[in-house]
PDB file of N, CA and C in Angstrom:
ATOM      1  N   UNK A   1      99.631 182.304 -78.454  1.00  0.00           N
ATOM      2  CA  UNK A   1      99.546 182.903 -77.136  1.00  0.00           C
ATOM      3  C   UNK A   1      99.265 184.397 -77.278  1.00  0.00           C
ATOM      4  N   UNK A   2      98.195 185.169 -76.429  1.00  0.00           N
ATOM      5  CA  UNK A   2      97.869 186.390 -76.790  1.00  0.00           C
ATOM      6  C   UNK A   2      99.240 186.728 -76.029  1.00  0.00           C
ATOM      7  N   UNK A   3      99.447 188.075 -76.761  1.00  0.00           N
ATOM      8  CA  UNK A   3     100.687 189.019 -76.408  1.00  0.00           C
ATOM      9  C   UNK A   3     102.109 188.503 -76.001  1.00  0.00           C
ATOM     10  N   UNK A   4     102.700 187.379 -76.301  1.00  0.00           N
ATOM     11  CA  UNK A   4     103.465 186.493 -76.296  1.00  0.00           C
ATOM     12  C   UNK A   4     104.355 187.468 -77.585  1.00  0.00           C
ATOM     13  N   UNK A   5     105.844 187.746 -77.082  1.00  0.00           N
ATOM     14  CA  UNK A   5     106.352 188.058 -77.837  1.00  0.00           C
ATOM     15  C   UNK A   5     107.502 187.282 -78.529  1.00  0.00           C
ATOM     16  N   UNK A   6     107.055 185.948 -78.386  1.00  0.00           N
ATOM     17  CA  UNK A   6     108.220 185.007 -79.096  1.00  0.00           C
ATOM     18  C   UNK A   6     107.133 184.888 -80.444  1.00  0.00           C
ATOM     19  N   UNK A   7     107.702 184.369 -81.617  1.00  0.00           N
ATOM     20  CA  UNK A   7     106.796 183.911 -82.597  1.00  0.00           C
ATOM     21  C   UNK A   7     107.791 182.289 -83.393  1.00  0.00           C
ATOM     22  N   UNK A   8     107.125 182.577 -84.643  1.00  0.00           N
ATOM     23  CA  UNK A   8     107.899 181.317 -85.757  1.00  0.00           C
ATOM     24  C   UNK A   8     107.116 181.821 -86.631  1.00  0.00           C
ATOM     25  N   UNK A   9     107.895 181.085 -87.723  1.00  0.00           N
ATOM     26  CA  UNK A   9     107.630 181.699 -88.759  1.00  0.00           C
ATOM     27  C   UNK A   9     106.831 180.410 -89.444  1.00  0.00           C
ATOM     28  N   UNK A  10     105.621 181.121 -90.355  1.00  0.00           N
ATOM     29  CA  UNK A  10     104.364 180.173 -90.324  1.00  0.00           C
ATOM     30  C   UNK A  10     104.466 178.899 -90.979  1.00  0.00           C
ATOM     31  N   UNK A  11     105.596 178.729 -92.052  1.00  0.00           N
ATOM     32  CA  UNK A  11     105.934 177.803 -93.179  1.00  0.00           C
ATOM     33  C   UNK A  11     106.292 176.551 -91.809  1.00  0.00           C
ATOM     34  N   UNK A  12     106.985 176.800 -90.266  1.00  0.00           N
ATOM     35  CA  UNK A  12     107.498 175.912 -89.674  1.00  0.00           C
ATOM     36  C   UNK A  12     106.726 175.199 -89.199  1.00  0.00           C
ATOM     37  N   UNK A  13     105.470 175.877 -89.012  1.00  0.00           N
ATOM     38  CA  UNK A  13     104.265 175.013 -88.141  1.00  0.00           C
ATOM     39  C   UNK A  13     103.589 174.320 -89.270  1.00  0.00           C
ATOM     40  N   UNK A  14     103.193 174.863 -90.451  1.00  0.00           N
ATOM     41  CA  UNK A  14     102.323 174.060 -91.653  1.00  0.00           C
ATOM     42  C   UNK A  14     102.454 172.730 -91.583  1.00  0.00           C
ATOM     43  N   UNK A  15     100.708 172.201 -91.716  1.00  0.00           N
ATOM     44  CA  UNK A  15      99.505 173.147 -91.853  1.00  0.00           C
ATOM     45  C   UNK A  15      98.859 173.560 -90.879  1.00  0.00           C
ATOM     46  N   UNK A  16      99.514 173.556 -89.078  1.00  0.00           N
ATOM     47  CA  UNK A  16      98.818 173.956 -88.144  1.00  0.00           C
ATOM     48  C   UNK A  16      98.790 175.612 -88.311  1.00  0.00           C
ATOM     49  N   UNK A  17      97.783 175.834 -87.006  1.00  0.00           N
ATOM     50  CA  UNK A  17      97.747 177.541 -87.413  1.00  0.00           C
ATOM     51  C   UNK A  17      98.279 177.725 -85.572  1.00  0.00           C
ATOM     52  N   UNK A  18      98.512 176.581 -84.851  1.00  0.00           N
ATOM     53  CA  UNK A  18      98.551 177.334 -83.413  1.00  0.00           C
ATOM     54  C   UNK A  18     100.340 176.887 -83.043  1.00  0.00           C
ATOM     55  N   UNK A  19     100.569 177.765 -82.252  1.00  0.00           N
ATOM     56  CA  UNK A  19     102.062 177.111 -81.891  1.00  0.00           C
ATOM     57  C   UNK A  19     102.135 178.012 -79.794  1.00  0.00           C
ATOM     58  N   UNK A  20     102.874 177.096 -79.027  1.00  0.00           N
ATOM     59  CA  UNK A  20     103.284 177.496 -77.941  1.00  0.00           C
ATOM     60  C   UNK A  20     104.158 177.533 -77.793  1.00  0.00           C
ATOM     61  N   UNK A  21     104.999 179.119 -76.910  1.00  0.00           N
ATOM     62  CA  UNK A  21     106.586 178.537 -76.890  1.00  0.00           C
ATOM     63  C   UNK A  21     106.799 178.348 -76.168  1.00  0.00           C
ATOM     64  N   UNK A  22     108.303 177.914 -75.511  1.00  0.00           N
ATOM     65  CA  UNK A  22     108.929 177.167 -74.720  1.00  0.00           C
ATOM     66  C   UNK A  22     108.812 176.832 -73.393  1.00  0.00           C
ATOM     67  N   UNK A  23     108.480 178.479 -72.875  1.00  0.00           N
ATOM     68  CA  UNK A  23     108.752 179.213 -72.104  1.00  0.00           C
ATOM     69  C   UNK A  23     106.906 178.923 -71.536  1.00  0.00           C
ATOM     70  N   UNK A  24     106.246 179.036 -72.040  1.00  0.00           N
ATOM     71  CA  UNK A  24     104.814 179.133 -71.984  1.00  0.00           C
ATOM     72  C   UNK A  24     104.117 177.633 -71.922  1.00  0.00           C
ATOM     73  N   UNK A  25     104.985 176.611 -72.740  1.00  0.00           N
ATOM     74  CA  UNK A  25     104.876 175.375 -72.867  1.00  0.00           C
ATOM     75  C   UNK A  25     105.496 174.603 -71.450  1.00  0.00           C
ATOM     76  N   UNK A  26     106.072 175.141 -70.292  1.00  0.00           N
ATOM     77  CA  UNK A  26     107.085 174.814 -69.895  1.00  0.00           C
ATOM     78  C   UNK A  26     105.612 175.072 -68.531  1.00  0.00           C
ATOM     79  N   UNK A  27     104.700 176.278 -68.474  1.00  0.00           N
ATOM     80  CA  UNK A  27     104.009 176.560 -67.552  1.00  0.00           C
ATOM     81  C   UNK A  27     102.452 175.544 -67.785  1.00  0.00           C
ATOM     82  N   UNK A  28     102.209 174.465 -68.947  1.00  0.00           N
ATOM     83  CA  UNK A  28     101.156 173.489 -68.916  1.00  0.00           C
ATOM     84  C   UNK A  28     101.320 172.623 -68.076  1.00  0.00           C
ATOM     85  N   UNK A  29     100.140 172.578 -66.950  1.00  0.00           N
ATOM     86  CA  UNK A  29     100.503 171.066 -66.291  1.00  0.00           C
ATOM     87  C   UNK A  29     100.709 169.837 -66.695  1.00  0.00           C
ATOM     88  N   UNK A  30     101.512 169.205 -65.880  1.00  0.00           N
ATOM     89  CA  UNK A  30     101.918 167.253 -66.601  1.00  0.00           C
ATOM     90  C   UNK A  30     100.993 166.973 -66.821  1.00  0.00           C
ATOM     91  N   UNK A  31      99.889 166.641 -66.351  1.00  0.00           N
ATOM     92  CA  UNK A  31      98.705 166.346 -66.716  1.00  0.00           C
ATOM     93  C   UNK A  31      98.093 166.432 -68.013  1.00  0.00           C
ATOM     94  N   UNK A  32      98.232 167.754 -67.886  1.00  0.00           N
ATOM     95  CA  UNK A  32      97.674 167.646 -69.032  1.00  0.00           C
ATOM     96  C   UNK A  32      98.286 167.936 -70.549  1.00  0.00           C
ATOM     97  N   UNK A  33      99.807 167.688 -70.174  1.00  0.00           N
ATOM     98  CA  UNK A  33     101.076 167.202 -71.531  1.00  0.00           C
ATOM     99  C   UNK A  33     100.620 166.180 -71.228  1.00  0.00           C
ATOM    100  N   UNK A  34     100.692 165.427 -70.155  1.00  0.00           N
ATOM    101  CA  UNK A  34     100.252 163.731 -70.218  1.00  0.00           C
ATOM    102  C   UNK A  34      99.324 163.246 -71.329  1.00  0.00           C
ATOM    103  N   UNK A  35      98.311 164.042 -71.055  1.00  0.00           N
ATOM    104  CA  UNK A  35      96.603 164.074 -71.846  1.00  0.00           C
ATOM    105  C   UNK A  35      97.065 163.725 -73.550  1.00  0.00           C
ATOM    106  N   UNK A  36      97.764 164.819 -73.903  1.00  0.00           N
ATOM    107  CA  UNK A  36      98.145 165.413 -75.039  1.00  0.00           C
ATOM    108  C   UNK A  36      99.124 164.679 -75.688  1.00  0.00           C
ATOM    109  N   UNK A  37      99.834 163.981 -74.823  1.00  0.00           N
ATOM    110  CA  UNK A  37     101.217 162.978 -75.407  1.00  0.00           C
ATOM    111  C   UNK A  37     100.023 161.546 -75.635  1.00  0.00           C
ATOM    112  N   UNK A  38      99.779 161.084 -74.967  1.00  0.00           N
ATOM    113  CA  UNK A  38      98.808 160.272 -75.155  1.00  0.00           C
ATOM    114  C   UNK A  38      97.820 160.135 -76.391  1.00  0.00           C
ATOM    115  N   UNK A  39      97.149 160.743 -76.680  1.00  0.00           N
ATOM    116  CA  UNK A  39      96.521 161.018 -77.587  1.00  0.00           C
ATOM    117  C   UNK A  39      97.437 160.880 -78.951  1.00  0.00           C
ATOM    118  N   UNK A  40      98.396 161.646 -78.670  1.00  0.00           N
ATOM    119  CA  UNK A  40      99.235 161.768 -79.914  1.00  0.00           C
ATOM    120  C   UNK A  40      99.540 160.727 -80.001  1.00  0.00           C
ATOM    121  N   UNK A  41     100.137 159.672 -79.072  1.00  0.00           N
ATOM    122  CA  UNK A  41     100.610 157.910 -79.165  1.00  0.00           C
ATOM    123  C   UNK A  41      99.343 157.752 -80.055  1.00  0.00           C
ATOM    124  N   UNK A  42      98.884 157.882 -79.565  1.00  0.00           N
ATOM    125  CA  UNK A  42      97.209 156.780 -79.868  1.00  0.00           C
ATOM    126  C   UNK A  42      97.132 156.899 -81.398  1.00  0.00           C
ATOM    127  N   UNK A  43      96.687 158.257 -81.544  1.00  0.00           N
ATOM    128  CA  UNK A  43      96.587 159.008 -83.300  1.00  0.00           C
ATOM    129  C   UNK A  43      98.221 158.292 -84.103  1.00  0.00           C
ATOM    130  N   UNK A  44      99.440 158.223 -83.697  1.00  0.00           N
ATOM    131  CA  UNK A  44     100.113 157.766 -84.749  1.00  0.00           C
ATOM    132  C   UNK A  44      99.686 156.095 -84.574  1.00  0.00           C
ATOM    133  N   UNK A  45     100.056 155.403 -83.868  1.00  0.00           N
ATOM    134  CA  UNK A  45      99.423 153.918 -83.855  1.00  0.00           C
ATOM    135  C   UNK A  45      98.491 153.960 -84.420  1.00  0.00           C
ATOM    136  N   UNK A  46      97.432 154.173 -84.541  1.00  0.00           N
ATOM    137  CA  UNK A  46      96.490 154.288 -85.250  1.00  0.00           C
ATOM    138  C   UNK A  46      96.033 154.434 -86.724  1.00  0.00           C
ATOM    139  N   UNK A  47      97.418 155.550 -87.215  1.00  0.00           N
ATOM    140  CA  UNK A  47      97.762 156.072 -88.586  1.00  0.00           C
ATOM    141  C   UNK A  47      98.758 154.946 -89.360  1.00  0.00           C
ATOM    142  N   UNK A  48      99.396 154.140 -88.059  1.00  0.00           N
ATOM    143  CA  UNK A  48     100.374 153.019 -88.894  1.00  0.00           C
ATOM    144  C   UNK A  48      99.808 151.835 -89.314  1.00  0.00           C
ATOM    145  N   UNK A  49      98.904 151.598 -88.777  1.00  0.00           N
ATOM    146  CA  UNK A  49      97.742 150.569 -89.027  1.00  0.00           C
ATOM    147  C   UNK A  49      96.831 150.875 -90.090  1.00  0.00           C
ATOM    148  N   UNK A  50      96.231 152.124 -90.285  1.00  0.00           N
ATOM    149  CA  UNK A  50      95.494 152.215 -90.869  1.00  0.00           C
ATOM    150  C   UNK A  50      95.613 153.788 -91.357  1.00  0.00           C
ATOM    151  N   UNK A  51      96.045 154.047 -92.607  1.00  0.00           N
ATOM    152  CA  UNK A  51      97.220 155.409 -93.080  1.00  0.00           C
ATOM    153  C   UNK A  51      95.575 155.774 -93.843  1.00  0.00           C
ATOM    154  N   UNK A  52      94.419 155.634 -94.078  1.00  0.00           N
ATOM    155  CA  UNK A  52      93.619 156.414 -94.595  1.00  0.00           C
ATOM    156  C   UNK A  52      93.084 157.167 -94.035  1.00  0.00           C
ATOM    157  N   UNK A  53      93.463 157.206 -92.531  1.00  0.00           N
ATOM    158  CA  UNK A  53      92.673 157.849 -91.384  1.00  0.00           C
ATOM    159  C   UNK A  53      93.197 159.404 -91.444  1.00  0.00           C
ATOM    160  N   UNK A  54      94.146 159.384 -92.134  1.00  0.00           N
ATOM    161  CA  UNK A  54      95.087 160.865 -92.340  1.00  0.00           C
ATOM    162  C   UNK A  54      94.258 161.475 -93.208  1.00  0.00           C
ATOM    163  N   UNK A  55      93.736 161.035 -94.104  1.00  0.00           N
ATOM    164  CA  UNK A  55      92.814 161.714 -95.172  1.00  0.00           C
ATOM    165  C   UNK A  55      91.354 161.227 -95.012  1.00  0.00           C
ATOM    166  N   UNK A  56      90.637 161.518 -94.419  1.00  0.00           N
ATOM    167  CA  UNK A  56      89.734 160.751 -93.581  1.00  0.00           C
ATOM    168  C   UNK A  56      88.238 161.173 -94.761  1.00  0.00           C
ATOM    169  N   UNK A  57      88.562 162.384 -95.176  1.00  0.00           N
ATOM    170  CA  UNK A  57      87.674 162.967 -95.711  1.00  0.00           C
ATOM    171  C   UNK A  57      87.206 162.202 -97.154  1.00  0.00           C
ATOM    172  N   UNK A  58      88.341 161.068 -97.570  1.00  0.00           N
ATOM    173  CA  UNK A  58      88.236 160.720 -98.878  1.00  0.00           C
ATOM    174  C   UNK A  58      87.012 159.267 -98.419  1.00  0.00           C
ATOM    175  N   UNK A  59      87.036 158.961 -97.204  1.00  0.00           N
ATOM    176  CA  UNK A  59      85.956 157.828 -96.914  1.00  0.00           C
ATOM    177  C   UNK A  59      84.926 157.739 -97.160  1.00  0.00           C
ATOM    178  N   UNK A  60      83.854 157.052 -97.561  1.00  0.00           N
ATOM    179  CA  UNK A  60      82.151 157.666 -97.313  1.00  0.00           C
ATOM    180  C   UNK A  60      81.705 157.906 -96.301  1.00  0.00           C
ATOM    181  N   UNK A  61      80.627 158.822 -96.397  1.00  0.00           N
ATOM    182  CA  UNK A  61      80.132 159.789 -95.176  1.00  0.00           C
ATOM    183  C   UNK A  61      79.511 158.413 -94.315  1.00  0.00           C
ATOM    184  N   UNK A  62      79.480 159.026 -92.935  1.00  0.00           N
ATOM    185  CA  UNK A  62      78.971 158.137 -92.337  1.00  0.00           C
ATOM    186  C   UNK A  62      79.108 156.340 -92.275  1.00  0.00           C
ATOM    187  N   UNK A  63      80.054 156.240 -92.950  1.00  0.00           N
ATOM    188  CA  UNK A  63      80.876 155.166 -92.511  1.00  0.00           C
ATOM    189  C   UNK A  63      81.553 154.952 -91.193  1.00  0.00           C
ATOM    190  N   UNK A  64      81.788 153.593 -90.759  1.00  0.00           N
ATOM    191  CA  UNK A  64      82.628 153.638 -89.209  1.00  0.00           C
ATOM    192  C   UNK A  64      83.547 153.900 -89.317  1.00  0.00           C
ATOM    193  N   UNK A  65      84.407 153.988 -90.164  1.00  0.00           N
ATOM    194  CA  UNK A  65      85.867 154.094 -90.800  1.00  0.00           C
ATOM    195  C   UNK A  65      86.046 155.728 -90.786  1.00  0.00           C
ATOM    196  N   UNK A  66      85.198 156.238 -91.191  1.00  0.00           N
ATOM    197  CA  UNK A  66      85.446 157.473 -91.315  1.00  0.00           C
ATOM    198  C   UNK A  66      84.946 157.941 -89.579  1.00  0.00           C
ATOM    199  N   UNK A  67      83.812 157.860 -89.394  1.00  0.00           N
ATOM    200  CA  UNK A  67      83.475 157.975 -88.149  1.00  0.00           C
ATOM    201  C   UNK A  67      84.636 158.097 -87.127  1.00  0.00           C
ATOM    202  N   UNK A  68      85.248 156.746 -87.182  1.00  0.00           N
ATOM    203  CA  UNK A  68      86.610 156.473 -86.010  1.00  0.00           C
ATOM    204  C   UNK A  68      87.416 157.665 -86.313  1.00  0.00           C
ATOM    205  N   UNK A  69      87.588 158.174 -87.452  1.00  0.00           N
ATOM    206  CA  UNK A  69      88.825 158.431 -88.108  1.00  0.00           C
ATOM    207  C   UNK A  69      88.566 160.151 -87.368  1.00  0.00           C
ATOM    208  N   UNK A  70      87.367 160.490 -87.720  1.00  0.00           N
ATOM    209  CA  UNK A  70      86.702 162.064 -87.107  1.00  0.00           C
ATOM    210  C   UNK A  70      87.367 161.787 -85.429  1.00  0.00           C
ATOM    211  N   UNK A  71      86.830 161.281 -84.833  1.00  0.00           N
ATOM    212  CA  UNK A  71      87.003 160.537 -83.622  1.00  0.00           C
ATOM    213  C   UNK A  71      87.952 160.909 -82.857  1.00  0.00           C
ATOM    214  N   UNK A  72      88.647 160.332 -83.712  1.00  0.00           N
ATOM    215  CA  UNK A  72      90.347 160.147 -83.172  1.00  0.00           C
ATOM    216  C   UNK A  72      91.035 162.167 -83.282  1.00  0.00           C
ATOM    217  N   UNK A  73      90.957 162.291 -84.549  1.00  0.00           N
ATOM    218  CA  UNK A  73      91.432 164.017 -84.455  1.00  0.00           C
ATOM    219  C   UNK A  73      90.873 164.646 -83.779  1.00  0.00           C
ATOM    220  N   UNK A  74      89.460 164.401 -83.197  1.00  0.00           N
ATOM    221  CA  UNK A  74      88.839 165.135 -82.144  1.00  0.00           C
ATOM    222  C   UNK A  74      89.414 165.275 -80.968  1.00  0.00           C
ATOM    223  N   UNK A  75      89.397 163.802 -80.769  1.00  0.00           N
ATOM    224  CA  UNK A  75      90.379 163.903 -79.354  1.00  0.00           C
ATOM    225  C   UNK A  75      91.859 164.261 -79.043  1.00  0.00           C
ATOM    226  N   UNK A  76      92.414 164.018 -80.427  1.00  0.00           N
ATOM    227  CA  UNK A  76      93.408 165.216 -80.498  1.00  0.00           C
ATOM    228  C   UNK A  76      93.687 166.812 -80.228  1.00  0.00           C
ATOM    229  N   UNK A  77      92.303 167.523 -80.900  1.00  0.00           N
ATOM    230  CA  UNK A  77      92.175 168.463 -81.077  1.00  0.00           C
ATOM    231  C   UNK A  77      91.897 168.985 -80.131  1.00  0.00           C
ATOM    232  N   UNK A  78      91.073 167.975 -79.465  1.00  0.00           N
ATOM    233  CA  UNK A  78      90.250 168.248 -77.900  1.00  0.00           C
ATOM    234  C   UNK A  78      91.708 168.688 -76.852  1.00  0.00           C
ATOM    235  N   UNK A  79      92.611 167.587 -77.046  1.00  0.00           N
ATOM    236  CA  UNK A  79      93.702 167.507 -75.817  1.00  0.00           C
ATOM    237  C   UNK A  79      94.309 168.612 -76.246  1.00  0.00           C
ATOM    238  N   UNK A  80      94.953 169.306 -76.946  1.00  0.00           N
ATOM    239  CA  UNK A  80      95.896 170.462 -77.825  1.00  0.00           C
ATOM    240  C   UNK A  80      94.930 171.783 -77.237  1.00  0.00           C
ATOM    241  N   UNK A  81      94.156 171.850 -77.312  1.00  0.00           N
ATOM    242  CA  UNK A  81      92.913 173.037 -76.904  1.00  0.00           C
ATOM    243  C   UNK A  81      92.718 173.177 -75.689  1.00  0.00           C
ATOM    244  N   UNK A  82      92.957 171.838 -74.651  1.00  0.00           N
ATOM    245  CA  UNK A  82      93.729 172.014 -73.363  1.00  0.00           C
ATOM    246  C   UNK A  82      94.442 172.594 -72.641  1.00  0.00           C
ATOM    247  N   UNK A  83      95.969 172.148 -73.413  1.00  0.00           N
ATOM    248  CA  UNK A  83      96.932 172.569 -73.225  1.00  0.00           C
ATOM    249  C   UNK A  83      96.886 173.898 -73.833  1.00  0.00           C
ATOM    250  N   UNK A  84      96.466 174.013 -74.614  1.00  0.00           N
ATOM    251  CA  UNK A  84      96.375 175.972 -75.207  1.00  0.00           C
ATOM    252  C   UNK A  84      95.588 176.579 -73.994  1.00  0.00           C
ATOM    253  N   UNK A  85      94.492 176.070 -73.685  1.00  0.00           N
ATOM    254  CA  UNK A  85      93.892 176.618 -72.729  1.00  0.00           C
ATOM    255  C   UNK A  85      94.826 176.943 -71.316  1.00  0.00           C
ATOM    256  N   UNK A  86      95.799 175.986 -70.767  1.00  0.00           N
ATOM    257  CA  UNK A  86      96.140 175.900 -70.014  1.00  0.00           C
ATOM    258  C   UNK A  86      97.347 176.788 -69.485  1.00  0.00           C
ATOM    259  N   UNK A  87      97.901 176.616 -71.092  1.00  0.00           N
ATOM    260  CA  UNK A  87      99.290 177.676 -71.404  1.00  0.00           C
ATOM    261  C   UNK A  87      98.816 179.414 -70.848  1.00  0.00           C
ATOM    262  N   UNK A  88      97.412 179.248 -71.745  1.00  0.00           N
ATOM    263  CA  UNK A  88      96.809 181.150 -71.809  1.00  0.00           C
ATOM    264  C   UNK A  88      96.773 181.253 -69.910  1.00  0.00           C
ATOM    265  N   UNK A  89      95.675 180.525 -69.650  1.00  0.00           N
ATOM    266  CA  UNK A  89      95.573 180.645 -67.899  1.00  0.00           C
ATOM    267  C   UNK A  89      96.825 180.721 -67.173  1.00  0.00           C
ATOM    268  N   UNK A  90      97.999 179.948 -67.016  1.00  0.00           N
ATOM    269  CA  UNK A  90      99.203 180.197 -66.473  1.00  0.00           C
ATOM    270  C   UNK A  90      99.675 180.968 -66.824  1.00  0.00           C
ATOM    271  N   UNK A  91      99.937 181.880 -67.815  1.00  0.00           N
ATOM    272  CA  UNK A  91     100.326 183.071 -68.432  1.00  0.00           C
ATOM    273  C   UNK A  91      99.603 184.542 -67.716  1.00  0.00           C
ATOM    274  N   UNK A  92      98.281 184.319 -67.791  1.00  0.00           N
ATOM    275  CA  UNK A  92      97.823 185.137 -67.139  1.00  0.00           C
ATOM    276  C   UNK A  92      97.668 184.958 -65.225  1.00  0.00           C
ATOM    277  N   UNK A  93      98.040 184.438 -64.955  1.00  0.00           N
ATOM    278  CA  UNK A  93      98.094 184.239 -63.480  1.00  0.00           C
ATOM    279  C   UNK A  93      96.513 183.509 -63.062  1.00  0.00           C
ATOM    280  N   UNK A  94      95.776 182.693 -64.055  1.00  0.00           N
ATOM    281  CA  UNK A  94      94.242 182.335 -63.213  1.00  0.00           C
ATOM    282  C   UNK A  94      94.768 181.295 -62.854  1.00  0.00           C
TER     283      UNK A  94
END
């Protein structure tokens, strides 16, 4: 969060690089925690079934396997970038 004066210390988040706090996390719409919880269901179901999808990179290129596997963290990444987005805008009053 720009100018957010809560932090953590970086070893807690590893290997992510983004974190929201509480307080800031508390101003994302349901919606779109909805978005974001979802996704996350999806990505672990997904990882219990099929645990190579975590290391996705070890697949051959352009395989469906790997393909799905890109896929899936996207839309992870996609929903998280949301909610970051969403956190910064309520923070700033847009």
């Amino acid at each position: 969060m720009p100018f957010c004066r809560r932090t953590i210390a970086a070893e807690k988040i590893a290997p992510h690089k983004d974190w929201v706090c509480g307080v800031h996390w508390a101003g994302v719409s349901r919606k779109l925690k909805a978005e974001y919880n979802l996704a996350k269901r999806r990505a672990r179901r997904i990882l219990r079934f099929k645990p190579i999808y975590a290391e996705y990179w070890k697949l051959p290129g352009g395989s469906p396997g790997r393909l799905s596997a890109v896929a899936m963290w996207r839309r992870l990444d996609a929903a998280w970038a949301k909610c970051k987005a969403g956190a910064i805008e309520r923070a700033a009053g847009i």
